[in-house]
Protein backbone atom coordinates (compact mmCIF):
# COMPACT_ATOMS: atom_id res chain seq x y z
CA UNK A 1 -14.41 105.07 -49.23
CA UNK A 2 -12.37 106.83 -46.13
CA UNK A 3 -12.26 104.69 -42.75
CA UNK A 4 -11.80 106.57 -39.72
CA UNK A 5 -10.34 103.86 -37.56
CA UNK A 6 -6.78 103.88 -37.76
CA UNK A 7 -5.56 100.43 -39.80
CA UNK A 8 -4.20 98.54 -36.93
CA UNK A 9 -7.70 98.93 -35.12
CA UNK A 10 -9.07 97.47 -38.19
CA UNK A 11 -6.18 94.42 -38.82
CA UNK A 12 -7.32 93.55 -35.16
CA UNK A 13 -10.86 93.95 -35.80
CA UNK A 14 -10.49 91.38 -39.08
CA UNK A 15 -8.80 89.30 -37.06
CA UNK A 16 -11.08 88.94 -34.14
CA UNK A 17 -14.17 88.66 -36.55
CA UNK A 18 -12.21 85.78 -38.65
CA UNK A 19 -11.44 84.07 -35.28
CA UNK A 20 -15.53 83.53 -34.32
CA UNK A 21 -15.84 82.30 -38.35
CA UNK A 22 -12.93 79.78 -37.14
CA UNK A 23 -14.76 78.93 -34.03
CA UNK A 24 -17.87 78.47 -35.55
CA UNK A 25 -16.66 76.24 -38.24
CA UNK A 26 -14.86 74.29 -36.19
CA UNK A 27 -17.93 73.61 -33.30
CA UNK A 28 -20.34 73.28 -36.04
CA UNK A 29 -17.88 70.26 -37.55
CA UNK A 30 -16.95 69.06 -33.92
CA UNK A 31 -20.98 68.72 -33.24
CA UNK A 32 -22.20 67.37 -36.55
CA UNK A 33 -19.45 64.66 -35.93
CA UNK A 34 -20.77 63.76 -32.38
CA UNK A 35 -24.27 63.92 -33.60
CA UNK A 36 -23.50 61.78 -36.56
CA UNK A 37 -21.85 59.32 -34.07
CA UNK A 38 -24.63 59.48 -31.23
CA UNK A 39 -27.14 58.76 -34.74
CA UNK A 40 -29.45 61.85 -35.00
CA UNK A 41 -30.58 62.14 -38.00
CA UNK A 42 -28.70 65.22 -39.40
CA UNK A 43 -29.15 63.85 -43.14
CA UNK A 44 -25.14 65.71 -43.72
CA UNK A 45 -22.22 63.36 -43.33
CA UNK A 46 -19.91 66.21 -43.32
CA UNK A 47 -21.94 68.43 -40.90
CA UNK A 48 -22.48 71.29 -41.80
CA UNK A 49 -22.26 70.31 -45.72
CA UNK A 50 -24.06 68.31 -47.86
CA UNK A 51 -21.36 65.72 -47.83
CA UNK A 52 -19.44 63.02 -47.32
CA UNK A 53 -15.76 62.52 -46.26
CA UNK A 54 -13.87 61.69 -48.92
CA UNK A 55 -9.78 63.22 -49.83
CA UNK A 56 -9.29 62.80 -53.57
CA UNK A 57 -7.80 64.73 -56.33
CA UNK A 58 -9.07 64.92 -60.07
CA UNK A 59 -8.52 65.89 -63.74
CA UNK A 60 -9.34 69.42 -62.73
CA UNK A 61 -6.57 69.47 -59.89
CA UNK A 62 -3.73 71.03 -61.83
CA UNK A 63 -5.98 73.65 -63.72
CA UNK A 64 -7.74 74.80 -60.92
CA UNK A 65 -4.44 75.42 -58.63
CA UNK A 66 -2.73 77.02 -61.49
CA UNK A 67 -5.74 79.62 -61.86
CA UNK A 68 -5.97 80.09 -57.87
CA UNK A 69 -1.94 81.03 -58.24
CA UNK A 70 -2.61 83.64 -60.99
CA UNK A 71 -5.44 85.05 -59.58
CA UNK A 72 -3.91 85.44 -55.97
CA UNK A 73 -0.75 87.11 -57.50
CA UNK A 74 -2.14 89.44 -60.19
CA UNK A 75 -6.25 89.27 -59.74
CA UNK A 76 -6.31 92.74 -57.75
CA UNK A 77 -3.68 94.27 -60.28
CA UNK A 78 -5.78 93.35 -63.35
CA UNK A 79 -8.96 94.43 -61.11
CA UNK A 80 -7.66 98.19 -60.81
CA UNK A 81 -5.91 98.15 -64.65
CA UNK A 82 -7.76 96.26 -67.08
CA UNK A 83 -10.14 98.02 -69.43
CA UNK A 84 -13.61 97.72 -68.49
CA UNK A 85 -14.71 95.89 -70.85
CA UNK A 86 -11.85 93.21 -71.17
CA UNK A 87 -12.55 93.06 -67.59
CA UNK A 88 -15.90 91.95 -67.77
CA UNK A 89 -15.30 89.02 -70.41
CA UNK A 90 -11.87 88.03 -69.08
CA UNK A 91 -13.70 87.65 -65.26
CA UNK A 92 -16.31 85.81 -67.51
CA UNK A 93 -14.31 83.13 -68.95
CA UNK A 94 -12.13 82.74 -65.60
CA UNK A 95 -15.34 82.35 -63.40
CA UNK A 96 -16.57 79.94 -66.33
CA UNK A 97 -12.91 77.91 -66.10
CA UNK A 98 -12.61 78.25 -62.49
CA UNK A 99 -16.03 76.67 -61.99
CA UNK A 100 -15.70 73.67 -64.18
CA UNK A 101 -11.95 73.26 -62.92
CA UNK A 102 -13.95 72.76 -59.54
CA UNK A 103 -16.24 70.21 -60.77
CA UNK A 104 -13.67 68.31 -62.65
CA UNK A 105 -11.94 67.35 -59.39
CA UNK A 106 -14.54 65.04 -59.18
CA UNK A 107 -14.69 63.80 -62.65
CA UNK A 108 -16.24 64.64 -65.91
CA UNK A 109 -18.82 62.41 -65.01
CA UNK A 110 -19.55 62.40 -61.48
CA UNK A 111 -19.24 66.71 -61.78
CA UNK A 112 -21.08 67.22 -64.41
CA UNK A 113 -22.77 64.84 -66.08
CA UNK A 114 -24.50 62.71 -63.52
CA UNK A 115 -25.45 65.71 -61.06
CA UNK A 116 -28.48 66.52 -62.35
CA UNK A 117 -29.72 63.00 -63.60
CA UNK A 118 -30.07 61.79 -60.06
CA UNK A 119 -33.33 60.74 -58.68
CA UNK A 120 -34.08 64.01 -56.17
CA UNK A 121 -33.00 66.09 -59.79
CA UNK A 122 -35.02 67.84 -62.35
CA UNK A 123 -33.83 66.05 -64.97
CA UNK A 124 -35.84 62.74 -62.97
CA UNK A 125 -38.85 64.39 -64.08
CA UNK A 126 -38.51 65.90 -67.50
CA UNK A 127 -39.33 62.53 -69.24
CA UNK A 128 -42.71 62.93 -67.67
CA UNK A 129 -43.51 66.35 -68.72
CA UNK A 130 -45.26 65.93 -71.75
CA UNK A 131 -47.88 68.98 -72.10
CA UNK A 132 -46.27 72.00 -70.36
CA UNK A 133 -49.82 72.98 -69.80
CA UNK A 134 -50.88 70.19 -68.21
CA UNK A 135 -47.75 70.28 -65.98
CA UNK A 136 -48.42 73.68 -64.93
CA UNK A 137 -52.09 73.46 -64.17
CA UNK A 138 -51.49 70.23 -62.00
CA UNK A 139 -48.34 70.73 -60.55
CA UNK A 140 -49.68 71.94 -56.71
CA UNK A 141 -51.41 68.74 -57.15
CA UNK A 142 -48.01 66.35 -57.83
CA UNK A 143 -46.25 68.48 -54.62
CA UNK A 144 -47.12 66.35 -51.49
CA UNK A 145 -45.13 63.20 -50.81
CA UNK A 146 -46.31 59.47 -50.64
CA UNK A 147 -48.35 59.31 -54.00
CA UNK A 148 -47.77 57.49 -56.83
CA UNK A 149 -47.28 60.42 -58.87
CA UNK A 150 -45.38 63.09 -56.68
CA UNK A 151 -42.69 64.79 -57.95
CA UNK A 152 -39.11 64.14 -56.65
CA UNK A 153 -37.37 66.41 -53.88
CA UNK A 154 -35.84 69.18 -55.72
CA UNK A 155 -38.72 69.22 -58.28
CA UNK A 156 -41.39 69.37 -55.41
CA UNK A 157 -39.21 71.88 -53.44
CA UNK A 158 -39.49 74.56 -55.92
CA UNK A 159 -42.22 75.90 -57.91
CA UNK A 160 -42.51 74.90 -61.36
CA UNK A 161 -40.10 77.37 -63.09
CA UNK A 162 -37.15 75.23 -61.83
CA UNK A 163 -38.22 72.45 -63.56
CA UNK A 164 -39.11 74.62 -66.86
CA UNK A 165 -35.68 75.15 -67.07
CA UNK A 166 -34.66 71.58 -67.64
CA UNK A 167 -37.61 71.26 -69.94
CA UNK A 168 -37.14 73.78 -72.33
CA UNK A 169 -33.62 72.75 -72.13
CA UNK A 170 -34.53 69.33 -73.50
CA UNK A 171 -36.84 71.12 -76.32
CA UNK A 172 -34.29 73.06 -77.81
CA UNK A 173 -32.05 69.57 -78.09
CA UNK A 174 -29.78 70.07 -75.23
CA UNK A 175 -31.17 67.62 -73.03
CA UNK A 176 -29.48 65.18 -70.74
CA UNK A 177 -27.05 65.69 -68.08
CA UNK A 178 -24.26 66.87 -69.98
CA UNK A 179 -25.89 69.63 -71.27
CA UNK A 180 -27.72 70.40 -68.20
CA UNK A 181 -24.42 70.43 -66.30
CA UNK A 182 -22.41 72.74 -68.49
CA UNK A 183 -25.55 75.08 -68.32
CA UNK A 184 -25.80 75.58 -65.06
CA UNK A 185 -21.70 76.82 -65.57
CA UNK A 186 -22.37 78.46 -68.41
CA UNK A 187 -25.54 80.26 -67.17
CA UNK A 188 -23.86 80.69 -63.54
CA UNK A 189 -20.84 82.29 -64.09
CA UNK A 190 -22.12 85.46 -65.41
CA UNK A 191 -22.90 86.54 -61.81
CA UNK A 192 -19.17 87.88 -61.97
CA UNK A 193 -20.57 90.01 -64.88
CA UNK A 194 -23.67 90.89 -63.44
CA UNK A 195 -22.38 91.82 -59.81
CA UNK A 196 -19.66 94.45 -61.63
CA UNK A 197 -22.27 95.90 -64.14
CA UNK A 198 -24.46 96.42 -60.81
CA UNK A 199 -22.15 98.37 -59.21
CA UNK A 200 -20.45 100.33 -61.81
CA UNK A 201 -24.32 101.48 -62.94
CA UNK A 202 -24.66 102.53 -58.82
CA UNK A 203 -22.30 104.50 -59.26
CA UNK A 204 -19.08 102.54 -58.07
CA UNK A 205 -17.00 101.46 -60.85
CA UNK A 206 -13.70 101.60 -58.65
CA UNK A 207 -15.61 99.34 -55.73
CA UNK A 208 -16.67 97.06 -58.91
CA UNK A 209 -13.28 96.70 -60.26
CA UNK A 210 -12.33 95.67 -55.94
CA UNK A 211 -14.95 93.05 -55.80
CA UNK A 212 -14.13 91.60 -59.29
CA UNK A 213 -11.34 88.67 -58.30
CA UNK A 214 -13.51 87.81 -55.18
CA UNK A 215 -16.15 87.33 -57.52
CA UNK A 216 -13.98 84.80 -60.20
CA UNK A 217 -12.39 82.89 -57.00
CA UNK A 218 -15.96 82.40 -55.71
CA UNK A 219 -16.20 79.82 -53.37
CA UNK A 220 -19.52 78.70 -53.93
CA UNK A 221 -18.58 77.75 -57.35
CA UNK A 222 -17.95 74.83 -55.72
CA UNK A 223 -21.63 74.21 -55.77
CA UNK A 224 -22.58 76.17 -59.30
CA UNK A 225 -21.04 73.30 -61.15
CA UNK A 226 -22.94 71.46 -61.34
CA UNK A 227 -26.46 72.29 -59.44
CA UNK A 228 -29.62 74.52 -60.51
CA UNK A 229 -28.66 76.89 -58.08
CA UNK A 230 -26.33 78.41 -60.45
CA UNK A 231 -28.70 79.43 -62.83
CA UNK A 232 -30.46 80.70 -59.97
CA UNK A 233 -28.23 82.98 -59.06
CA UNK A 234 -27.85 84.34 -62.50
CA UNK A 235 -30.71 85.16 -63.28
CA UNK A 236 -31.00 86.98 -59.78
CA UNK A 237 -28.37 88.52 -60.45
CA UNK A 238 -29.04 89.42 -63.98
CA UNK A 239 -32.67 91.18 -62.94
CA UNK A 240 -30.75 93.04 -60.63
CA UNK A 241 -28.71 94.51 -63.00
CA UNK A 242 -30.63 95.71 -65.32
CA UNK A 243 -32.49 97.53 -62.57
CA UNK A 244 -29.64 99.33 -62.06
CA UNK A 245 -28.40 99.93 -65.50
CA UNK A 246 -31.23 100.61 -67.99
CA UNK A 247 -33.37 102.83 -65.88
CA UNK A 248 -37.18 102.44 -67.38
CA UNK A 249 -35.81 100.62 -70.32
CA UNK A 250 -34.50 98.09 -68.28
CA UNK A 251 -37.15 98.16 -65.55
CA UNK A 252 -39.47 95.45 -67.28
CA UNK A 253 -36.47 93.09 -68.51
CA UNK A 254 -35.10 92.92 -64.65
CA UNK A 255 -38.67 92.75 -63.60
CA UNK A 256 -39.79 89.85 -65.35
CA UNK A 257 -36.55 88.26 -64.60
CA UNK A 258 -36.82 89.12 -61.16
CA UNK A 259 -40.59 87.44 -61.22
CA UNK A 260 -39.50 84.51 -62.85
CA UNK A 261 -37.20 83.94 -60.13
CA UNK A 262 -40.18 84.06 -57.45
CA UNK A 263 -40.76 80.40 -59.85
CA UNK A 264 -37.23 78.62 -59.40
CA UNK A 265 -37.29 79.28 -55.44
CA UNK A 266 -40.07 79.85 -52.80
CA UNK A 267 -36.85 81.90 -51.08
CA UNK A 268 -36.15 84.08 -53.69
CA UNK A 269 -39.75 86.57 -51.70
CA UNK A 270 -36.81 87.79 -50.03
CA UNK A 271 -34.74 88.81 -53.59
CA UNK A 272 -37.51 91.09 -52.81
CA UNK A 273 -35.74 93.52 -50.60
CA UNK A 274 -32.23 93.04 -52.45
CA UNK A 275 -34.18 94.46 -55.60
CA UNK A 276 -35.39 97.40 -53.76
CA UNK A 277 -31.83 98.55 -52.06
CA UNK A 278 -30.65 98.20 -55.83
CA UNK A 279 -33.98 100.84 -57.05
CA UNK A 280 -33.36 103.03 -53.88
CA UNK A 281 -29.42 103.27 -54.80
CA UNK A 282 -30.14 104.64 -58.04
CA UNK A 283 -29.57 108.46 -58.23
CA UNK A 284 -32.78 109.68 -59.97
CA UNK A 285 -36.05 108.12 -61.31
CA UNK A 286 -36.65 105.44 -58.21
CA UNK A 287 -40.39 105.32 -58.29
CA UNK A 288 -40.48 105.27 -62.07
CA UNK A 289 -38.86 102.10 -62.25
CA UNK A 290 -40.08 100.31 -58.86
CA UNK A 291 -43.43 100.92 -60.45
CA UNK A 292 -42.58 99.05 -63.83
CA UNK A 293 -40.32 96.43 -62.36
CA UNK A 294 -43.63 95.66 -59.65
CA UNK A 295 -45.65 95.58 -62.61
CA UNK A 296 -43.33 93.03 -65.08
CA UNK A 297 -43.04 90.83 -61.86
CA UNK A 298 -47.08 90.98 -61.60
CA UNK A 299 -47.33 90.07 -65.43
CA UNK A 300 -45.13 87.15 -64.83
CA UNK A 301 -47.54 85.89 -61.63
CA UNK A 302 -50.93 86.38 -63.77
CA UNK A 303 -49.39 84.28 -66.43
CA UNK A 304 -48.32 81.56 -64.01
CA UNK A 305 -51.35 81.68 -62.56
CA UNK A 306 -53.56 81.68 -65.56
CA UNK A 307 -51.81 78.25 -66.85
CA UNK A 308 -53.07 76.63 -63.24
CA UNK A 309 -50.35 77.30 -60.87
CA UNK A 310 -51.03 79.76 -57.56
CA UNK A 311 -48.00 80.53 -55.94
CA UNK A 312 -49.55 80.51 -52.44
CA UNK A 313 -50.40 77.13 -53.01
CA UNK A 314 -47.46 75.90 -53.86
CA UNK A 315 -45.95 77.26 -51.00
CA UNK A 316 -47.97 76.21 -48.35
CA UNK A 317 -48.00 72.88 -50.01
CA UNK A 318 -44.24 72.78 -49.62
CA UNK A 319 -43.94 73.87 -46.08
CA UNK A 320 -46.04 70.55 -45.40
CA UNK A 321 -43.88 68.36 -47.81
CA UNK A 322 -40.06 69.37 -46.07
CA UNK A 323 -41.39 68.15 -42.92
CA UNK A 324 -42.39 65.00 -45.06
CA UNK A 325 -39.09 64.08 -45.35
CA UNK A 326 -35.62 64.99 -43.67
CA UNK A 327 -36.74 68.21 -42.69
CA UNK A 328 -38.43 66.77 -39.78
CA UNK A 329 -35.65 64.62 -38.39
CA UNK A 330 -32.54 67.71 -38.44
CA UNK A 331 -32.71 69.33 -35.48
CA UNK A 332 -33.56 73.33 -35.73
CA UNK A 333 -31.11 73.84 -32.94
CA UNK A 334 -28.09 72.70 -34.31
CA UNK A 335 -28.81 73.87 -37.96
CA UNK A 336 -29.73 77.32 -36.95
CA UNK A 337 -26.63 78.33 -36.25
CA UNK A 338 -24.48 75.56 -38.24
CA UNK A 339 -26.06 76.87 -41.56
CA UNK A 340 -23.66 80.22 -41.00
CA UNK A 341 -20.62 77.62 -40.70
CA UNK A 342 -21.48 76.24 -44.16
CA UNK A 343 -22.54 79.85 -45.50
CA UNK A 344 -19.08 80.60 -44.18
CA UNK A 345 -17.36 77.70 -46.52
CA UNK A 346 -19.55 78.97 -49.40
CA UNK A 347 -19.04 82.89 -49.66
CA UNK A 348 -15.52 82.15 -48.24
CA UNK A 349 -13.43 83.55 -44.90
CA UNK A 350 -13.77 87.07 -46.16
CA UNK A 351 -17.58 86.92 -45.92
CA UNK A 352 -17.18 88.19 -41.86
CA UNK A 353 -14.31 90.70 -42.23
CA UNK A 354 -15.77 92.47 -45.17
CA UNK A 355 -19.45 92.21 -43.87
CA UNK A 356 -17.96 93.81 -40.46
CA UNK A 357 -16.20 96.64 -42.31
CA UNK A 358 -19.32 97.43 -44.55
CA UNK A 359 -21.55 97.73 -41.34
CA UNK A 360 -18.65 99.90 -40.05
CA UNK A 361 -18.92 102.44 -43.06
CA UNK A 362 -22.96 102.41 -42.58
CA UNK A 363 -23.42 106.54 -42.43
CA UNK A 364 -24.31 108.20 -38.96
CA UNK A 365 -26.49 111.06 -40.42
CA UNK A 366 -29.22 113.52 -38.95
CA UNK A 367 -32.52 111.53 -38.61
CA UNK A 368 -33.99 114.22 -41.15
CA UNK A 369 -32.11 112.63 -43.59
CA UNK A 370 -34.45 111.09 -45.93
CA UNK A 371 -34.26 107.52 -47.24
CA UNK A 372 -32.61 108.30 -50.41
CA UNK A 373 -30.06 110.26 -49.08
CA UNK A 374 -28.78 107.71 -46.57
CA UNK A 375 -28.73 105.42 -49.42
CA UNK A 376 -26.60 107.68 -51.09
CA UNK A 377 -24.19 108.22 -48.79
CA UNK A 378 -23.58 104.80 -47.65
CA UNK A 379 -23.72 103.37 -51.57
CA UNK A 380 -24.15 99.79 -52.91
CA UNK A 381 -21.26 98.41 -51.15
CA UNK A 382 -22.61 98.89 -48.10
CA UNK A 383 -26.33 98.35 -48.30
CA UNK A 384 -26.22 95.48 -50.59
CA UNK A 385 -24.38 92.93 -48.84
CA UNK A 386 -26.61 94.06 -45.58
CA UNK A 387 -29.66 93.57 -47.40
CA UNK A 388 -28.40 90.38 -48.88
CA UNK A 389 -27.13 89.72 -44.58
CA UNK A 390 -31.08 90.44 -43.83
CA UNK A 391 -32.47 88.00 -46.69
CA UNK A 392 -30.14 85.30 -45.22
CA UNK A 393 -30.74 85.67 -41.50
CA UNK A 394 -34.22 85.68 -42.38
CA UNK A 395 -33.95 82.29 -44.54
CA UNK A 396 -32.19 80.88 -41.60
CA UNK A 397 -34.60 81.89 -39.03
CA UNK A 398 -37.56 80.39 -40.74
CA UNK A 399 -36.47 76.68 -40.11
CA UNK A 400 -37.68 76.41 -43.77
CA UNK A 401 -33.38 76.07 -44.71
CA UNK A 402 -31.79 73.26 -42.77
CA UNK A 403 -28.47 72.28 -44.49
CA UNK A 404 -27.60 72.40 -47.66
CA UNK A 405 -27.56 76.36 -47.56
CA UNK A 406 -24.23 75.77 -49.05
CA UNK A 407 -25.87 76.12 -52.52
CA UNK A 408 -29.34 77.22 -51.43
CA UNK A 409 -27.72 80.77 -50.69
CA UNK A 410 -25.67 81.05 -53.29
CA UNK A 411 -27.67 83.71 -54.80
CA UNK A 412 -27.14 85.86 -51.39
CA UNK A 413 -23.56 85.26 -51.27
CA UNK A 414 -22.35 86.57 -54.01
CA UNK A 415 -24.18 90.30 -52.74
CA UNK A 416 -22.06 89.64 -49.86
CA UNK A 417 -18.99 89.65 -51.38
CA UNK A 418 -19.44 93.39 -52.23
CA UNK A 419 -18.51 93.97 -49.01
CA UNK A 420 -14.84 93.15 -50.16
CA UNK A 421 -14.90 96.26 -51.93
CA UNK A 422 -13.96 97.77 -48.22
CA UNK A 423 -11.14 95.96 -47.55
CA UNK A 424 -7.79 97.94 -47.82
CA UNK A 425 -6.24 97.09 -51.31
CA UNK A 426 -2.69 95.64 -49.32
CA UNK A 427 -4.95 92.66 -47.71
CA UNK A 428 -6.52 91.79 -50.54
CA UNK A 429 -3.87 89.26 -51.66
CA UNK A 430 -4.44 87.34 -48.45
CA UNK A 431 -8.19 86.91 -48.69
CA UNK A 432 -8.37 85.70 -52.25
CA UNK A 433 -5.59 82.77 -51.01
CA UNK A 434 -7.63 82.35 -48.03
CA UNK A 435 -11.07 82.34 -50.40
CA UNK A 436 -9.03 79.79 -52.81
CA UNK A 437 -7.89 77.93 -50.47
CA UNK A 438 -11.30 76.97 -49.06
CA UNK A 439 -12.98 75.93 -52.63
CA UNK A 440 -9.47 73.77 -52.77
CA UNK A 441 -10.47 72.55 -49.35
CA UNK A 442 -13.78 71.55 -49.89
CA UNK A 443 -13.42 70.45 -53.59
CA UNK A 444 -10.68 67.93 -52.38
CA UNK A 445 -11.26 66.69 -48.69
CA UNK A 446 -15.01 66.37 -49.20
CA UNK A 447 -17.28 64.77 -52.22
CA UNK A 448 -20.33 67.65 -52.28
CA UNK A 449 -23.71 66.51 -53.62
CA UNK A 450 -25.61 69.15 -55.09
């Protein structure tokens, strides 16, 4: 991809743009600490995470550093020289040790095990799901607070195929926290699979092979072991792929993985215009395959919705039940703009530079140009991460995500990261420390709580 700006222009540029993330970070810590002190309600200790304040190390310390040192030095090299698909399983297995590294910092216990057996957690509720039919057909019902028989947070804050996950889980004998836990690693780090594939099948195997390390020294990992959210993102990012990759063959599969998504998150209606940039990137056959993806997600909706459960309901259900609890005590004006700062501690430091470079490349052409060819010409690694910049901006703007975006967006910030693909292969080195160093940061300064 050829930048016209000369390279010092652009050094400066990255420079400037990673100065604001600085600033923003910083005020949105400096004014969650005075607001925590003056005692409004901000429901995040360690404003702007889901936190608290607490230095530590853990058994995970020494294996995590060691694979932040190896991917630093040689990540970009094995990037650019690995075979393709040694590439894919050897990202694979890193993401999969650098994730539970993470979440060993805090103990085998407290990272993985106990996570998801908390009261606000799924795994609160599977002992009560008896009849999956039953749960379906009266879940809307079980969604409002201050019953004797709502559901807990994170169960009522998502429609039921979040909690399906955990159930089915528990039928095929891998119940319990444990196994929950080590799923949502498992399951989560194929996004550094999925992400590649995407690209490579757009057309952009060299931007793939760029984006790769980011993608293993993911931040946000921090937060995919343990939490849901990790298996939300993979199987976002999984539908995605096999837009791109299978053309009709793999319209349906990515289409009813796509619709089953619109069931683990209310949020994910805006996955919505990440899976279109993906059909309208695709060199040939776009309508073929927006027409049989629309129609696998529509299969998925008339099933959920035969078995009881209307996802307008549910979602207007769940607009009233956030402002039954916290929702209604964080102030919109400090979390509007404090949700970037912990966005910014999730996708990493890079997030701003790269994102500024891939607006940068968008192409200037005549406005006869059609829609397909300005998708072409700008490619994947610059329309992605924007569309994935929309979805988020959106999210934020709603007032429907205050705090704990840090793992709410995960499935967004990982499109981001694309936008690494545009930074110039010398500077590479000194993001990934900077995106290491961050997950070190967090991971061992604060104790997260998915």
């Amino acid at each position: 991809m050829t930048m016209m700006t000369r390279p010092g222009r652009f050094r400066s540029a990255d420079l400037i743009v990673l100065a604001a993330e600085a600033a923003l970070l910083a005020a949105a810590i400096t004014v969650g600490a005075l607001l925590n002190h003056r005692g409004v309600r901000l429901h995040a200790d360690a404003a702007p995470l889901y936190a608290d304040w607490r230095p530590h190390l853990g058994l995970g310390t020494p294996a995590v550093l060691l694979l932040a040192a190896l991917f630093v030095w040689r990540g970009t090299r094995w990037g650019i020289g690995a075979r393709w698909s040694r590439l894919l399983v050897g990202g694979y297995l890193a993401s999969v040790l650098w994730t539970l590294s993470l979440a060993l910092v805090d103990g085998w216990s407290a990272g993985v095990t106990e996570r998801l057996t908390v009261q606000a957690e799924y795994l609160h509720e599977v002992p009560r799901v008896m009849d999956v039919g039953l749960m379906l057909s009266g879940f809307a019902d079980r969604i409002l607070d201050f019953q004797p028989d709502s559901w807990s947070t994170h169960t009522a804050g998502h429609p039921p195929g979040a909690l399906l996950l955990f159930v089915w889980l528990e039928r095929i004998g891998l119940g319990g926290g444990t196994a929950a836990g080590l799923a949502c690693v498992l399951v989560g780090a194929t996004v550094s699979v999925s992400v590649p594939v995407t690209l490579r099948a757009l057309g952009a195997e060299d931007a793939a092979r760029a984006v790769w390390p980011f993608l293993v020294l993911f931040p946000g990992a921090v937060w995919v072991g343990a939490s849901a959210d990790g298996i939300f993102s993979a199987v976002v990012a999984a539908g995605l792929a096999l837009l791109a990759v299978s053309g009709r063959a793999g319209a349906v599969p990515g289409g009813l993985l796509l619709g089953f998504a619109l069931y683990l998150s209310y949020g994910f209606l805006l996955v919505g215009l990440l899976a279109l940039t993906v059909v309208l990137l695709r060199a040939r056959d776009r309508l073929g395959v927006l027409l049989l993806a629309a129609a696998a997600v529509a299969a998925v909706v008339t099933v959920f919705t035969l078995s009881g459960f209307w996802w307008m309901d549910g979602y207007h259900l769940v607009t009233r039940r956030y402002y039954q609890g916290w929702a209604a005590e964080r102030p919109y004006g400090y979390w509007v703009w404090a949700n970037l700062a912990a966005l910014l501690l999730s996708a990493g430091p890079v997030v701003g530079p790269a994102l500024r470079r891939a607006v940068a490349a968008v192409p200037i052409r005549p406005l006869a140009a059609t829609l397909g060819q300005r998708f072409a010409t700008g490619g994947p690694t610059v329309w992605l991460p924007i569309a994935a910049a929309v979805a988020v901006l959106a999210a934020d703007l709603s007032a429907l995500s205050k705090a704990e975006v840090e793992r709410i967006w995960l499935p967004f910030a990982v499109w981001l990261l694309v936008a690494t693909a545009h930074l110039p292969a010398s500077h590479r080195r000194w993001w990934l420390a900077a995106q290491a160093g961050t997950a070190l940061a967090v991971n061992h300064l604060l104790w997260t709580v998915s």
